[in-house]
C-alpha atoms as a PDB file:
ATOM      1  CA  UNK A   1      16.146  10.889   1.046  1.00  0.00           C
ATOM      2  CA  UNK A   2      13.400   8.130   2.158  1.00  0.00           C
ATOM      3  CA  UNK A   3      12.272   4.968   0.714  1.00  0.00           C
ATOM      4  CA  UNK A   4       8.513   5.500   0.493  1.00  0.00           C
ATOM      5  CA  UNK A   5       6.558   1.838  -0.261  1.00  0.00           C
ATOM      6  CA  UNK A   6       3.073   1.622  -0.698  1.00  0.00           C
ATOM      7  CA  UNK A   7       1.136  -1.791  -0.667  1.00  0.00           C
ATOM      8  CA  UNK A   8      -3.082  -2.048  -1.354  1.00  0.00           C
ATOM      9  CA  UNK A   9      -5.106  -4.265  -3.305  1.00  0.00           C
ATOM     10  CA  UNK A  10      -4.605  -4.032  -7.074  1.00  0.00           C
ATOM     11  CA  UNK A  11      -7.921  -2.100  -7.613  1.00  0.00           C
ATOM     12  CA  UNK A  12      -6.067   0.615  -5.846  1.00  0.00           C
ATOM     13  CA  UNK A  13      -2.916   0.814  -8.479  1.00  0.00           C
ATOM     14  CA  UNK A  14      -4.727   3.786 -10.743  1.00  0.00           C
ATOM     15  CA  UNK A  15      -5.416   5.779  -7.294  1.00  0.00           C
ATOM     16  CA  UNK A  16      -2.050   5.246  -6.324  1.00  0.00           C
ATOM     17  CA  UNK A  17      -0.167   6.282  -9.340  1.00  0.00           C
ATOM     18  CA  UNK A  18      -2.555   9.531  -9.293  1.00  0.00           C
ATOM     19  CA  UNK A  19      -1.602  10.770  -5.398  1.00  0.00           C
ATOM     20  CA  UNK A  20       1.954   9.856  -6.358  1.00  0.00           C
ATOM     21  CA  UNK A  21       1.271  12.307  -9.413  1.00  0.00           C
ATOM     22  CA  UNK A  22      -0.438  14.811  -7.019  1.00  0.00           C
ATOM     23  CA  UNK A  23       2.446  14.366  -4.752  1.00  0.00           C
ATOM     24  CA  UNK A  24       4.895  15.123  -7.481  1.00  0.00           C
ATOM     25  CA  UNK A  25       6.594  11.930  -7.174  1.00  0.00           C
ATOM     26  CA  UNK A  26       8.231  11.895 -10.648  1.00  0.00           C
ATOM     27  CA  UNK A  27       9.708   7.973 -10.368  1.00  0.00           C
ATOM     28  CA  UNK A  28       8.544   4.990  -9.023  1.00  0.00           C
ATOM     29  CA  UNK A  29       8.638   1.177  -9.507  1.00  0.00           C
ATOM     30  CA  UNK A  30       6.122  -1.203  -8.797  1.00  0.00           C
ATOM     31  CA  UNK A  31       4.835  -4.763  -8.949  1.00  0.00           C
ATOM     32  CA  UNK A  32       1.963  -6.527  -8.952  1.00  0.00           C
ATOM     33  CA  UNK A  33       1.682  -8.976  -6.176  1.00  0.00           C
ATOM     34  CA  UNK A  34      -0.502 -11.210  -4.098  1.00  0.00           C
ATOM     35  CA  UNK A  35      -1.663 -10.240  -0.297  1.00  0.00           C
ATOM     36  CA  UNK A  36      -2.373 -12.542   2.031  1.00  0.00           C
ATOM     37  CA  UNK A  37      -4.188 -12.246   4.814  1.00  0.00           C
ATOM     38  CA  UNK A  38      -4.336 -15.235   7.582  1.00  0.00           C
ATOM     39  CA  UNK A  39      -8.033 -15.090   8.957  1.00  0.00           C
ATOM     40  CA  UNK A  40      -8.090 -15.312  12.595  1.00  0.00           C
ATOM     41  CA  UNK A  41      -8.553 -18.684  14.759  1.00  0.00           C
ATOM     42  CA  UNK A  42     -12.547 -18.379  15.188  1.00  0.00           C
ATOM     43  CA  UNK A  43     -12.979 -17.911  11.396  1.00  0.00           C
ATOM     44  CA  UNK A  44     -10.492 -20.683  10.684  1.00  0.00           C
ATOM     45  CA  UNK A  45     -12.277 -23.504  13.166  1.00  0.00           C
ATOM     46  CA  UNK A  46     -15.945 -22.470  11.312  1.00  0.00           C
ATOM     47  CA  UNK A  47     -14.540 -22.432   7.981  1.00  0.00           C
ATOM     48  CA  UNK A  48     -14.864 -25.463   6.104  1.00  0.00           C
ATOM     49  CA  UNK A  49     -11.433 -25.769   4.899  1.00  0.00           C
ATOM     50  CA  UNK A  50     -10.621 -25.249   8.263  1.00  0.00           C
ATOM     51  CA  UNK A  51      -6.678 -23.698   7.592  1.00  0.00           C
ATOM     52  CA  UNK A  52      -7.673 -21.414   4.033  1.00  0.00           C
ATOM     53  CA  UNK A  53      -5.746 -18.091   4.153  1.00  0.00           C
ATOM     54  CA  UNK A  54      -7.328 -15.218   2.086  1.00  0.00           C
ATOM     55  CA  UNK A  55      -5.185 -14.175  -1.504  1.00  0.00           C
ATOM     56  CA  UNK A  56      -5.950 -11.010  -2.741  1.00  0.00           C
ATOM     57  CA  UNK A  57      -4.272  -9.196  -6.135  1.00  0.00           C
ATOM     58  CA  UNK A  58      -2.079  -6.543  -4.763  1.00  0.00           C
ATOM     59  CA  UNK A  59       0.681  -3.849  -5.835  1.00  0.00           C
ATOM     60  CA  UNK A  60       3.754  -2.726  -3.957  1.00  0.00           C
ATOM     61  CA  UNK A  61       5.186   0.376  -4.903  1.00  0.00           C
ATOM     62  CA  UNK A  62       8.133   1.866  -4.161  1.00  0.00           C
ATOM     63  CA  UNK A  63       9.897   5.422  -4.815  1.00  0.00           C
ATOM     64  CA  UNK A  64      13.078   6.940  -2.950  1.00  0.00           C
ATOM     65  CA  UNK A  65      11.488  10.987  -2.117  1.00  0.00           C
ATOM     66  CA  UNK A  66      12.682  13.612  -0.342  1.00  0.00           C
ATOM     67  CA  UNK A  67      11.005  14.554   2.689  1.00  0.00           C
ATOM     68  CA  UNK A  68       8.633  17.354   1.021  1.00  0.00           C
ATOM     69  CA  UNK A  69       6.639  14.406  -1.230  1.00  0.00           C
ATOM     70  CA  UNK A  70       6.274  12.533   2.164  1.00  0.00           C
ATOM     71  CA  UNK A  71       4.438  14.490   3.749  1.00  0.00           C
ATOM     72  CA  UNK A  72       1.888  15.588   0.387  1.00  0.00           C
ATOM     73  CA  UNK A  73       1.600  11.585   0.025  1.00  0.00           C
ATOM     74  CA  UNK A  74       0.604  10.690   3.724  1.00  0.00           C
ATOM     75  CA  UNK A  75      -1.996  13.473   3.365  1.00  0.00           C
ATOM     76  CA  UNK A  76      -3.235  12.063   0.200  1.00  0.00           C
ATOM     77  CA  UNK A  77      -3.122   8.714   1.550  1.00  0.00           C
ATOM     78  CA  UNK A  78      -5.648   9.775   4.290  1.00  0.00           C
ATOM     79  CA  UNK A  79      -7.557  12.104   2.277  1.00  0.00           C
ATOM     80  CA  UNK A  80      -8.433   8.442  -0.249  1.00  0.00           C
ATOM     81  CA  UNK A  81      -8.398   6.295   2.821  1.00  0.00           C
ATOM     82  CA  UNK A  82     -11.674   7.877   4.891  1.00  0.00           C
ATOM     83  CA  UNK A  83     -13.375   8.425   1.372  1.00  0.00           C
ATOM     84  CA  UNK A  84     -13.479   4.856   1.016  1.00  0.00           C
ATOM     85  CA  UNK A  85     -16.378   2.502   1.907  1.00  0.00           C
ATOM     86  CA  UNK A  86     -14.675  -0.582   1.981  1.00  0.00           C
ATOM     87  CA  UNK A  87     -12.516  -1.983   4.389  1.00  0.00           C
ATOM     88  CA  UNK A  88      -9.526  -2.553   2.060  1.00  0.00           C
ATOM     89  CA  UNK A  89      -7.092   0.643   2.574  1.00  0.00           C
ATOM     90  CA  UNK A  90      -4.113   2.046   1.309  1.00  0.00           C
ATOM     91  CA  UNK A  91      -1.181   1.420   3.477  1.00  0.00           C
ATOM     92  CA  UNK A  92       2.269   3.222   3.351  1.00  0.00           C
ATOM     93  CA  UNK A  93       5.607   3.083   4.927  1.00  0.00           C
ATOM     94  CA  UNK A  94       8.646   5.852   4.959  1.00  0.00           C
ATOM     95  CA  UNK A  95      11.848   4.054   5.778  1.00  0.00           C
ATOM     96  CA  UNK A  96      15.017   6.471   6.272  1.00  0.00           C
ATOM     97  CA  UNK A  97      17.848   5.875   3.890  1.00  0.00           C
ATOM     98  CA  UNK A  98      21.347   5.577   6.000  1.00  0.00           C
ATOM     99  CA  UNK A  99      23.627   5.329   2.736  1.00  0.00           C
ATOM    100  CA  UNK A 100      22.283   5.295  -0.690  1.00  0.00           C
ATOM    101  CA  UNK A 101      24.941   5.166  -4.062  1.00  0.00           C
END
């Protein structure tokens, strides 16, 4: 068993919930959040706020899978990820479960 989280911008939450579908991921929880992203120090010192850090509407989600639905997900992942034209991505993590109850 893993603990699969997925994080992307809110936009993204309909795509998500279809390649967790696709990867037959029957239960998952998730939350709307907000991403932040600090802009590096050139941006910053011509910026006219000068310290503004960029908020973006996100979702985390987050669904323990066996190691089959992994694997479909990551290839979904990447499959959505080069078909997009933006730079905003999906991003996912697999964390291995020591003890779980």
């Amino acid at each position: 068993m893993k603990l699969l989280v997925i994080t992307a911008i809110a936009e993204y939450a309909k795509d998500i919930k279809s390649i967790l579908k696709q990867a037959n991921v029957k239960s998952y929880s998730f939350q709307e959040v907000i991403g932040f992203k600090n802009p590096d120090e050139d941006v910053t010192s011509s910026n006219w706020f000068g310290t503004e850090m960029n908020e973006n509407e996100s979702v985390i989600f987050f669904a323990f899978i066996p190691k089959e639905n992994e694997i479909k997900v990551f290839e979904l992942v990447d499959v959505f990820n080069k078909n997009q034209d933006t730079l905003s991505q999906i991003h996912v993590a697999v964390l291995k479960i020591e003890k779980s109850n």
